[in-house]
C-alpha atoms as a PDB file:
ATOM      1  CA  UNK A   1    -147.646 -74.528 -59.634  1.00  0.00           C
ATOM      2  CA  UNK A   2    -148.861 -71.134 -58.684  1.00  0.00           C
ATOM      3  CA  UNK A   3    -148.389 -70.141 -62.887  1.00  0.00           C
ATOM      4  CA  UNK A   4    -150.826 -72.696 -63.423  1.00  0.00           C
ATOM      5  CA  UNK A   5    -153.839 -70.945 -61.087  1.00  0.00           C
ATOM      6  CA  UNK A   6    -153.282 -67.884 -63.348  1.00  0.00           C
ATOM      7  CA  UNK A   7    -153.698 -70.229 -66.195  1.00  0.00           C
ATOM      8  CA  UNK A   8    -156.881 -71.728 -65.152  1.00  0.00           C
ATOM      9  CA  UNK A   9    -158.515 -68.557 -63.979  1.00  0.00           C
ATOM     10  CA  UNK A  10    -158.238 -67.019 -67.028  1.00  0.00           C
ATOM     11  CA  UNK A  11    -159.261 -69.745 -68.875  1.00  0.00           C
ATOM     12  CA  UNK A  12    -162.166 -70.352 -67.218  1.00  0.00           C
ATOM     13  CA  UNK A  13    -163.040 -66.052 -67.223  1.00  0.00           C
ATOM     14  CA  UNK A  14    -162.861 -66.700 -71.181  1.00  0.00           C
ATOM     15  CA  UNK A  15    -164.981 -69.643 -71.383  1.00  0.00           C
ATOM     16  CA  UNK A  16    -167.797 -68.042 -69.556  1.00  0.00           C
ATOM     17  CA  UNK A  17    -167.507 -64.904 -71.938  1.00  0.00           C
ATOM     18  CA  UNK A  18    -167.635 -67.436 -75.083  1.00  0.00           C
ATOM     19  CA  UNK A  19    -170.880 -69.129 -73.488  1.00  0.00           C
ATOM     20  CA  UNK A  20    -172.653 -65.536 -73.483  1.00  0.00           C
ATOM     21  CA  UNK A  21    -170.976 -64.612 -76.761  1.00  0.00           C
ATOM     22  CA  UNK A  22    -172.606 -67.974 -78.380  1.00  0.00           C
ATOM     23  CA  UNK A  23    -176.262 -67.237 -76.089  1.00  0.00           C
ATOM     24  CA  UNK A  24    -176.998 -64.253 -77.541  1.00  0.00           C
ATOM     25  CA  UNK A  25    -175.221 -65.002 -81.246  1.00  0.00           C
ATOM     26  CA  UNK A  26    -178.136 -68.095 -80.646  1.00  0.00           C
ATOM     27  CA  UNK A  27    -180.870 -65.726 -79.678  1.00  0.00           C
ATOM     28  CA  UNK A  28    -180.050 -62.916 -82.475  1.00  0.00           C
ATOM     29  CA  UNK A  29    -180.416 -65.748 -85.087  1.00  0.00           C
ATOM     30  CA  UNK A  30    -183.740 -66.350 -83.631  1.00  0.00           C
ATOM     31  CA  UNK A  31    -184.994 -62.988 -84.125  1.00  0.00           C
ATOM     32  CA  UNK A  32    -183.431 -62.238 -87.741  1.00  0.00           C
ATOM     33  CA  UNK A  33    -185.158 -65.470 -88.878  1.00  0.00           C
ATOM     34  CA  UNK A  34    -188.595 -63.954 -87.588  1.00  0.00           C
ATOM     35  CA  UNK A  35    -187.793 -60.384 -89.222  1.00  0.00           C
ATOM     36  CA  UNK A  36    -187.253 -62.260 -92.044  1.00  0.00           C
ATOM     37  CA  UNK A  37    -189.932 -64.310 -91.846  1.00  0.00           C
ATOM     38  CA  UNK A  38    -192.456 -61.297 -91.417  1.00  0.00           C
ATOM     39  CA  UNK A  39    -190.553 -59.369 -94.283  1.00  0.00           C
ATOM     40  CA  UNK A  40    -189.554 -56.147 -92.428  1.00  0.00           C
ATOM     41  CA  UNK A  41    -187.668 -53.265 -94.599  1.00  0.00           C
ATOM     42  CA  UNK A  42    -183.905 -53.365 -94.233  1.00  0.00           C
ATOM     43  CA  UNK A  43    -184.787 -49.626 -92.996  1.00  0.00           C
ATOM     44  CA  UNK A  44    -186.760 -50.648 -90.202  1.00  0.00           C
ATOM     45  CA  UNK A  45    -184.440 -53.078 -89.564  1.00  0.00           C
ATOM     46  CA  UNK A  46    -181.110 -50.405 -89.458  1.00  0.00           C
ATOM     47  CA  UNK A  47    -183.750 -48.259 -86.938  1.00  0.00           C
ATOM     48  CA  UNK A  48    -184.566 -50.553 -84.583  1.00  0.00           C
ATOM     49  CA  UNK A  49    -180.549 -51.695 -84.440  1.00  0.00           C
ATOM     50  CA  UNK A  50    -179.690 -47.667 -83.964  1.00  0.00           C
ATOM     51  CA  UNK A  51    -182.451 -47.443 -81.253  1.00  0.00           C
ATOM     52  CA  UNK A  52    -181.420 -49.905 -79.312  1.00  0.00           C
ATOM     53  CA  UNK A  53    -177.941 -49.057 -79.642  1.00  0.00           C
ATOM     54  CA  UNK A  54    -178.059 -45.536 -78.327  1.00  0.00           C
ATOM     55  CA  UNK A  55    -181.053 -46.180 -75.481  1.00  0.00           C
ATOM     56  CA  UNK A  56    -177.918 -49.344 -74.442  1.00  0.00           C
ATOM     57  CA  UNK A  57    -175.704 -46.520 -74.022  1.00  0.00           C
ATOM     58  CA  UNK A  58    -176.674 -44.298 -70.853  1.00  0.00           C
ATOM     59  CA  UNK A  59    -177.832 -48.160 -69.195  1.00  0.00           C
ATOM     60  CA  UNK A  60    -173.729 -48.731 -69.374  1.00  0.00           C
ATOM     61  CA  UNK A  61    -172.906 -45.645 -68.090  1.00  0.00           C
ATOM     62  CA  UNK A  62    -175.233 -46.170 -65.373  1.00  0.00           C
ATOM     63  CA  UNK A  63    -173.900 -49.340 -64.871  1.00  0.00           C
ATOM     64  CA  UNK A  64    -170.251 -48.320 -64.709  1.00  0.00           C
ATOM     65  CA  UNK A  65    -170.842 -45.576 -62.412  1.00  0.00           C
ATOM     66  CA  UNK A  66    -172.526 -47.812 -59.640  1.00  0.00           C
ATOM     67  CA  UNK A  67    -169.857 -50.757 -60.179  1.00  0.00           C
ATOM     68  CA  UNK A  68    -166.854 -48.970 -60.468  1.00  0.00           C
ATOM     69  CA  UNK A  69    -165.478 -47.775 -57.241  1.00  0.00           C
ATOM     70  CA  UNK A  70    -162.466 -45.497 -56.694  1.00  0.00           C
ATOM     71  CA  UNK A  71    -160.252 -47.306 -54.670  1.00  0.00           C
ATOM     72  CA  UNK A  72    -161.484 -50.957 -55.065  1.00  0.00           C
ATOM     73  CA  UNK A  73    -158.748 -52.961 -55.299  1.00  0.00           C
ATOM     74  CA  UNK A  74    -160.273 -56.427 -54.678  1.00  0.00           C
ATOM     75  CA  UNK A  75    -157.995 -57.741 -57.185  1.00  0.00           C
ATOM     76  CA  UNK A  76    -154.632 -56.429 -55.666  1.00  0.00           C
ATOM     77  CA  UNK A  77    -152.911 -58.497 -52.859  1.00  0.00           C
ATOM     78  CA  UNK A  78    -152.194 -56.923 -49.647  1.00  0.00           C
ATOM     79  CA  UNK A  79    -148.235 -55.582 -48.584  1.00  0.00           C
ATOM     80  CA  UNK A  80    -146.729 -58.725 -46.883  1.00  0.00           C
ATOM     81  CA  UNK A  81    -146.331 -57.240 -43.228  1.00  0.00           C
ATOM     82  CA  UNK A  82    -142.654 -57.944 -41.572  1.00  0.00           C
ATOM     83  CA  UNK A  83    -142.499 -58.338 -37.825  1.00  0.00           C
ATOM     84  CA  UNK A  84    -139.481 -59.283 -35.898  1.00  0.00           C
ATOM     85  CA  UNK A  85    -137.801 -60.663 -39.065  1.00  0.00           C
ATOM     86  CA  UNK A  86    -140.948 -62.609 -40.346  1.00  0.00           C
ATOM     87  CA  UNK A  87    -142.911 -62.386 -43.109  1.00  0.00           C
ATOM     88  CA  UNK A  88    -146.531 -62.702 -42.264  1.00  0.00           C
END
């Protein structure tokens, strides 16, 4: 039974990353059928991608830095305490 939750929880943490995956595939096919539209240089186009690349860059490390905690272990259960014989 317990496998099962594992299962699940996994299942549903990839689902939600394949609903943003196919959001922004969606909303990138958007934009390169404008660019095309408007007839922009494959140059311009190679800039803009390398631009936005490297400014995405120091926004992750920001990002990292004020999510990441030493010693957060919300994931990791707890030592089951014995008392008297019992495990609590």
């Amino acid at each position: 039974m317990l496998e099962s939750w594992g299962i699940n929880y996994w299942l549903c943490l990839l689902y939600r990353y394949a609903g943003f995956y196919k959001g922004i595939q969606s909303a990138g096919a958007a934009v390169a059928w404008q660019i095309d539209n408007h007839n922009v240089s494959a140059m311009a186009q190679l800039i803009v991608n390398w631009v936005l690349t490297t400014v995405s860059y120091p926004l992750l490390l920001i990002l990292v830095v004020l999510a990441v905690k030493e010693g957060d272990n919300r994931g990791e259960e707890e030592p089951v305490k014995e008392v008297a014989g019992f495990a609590h």
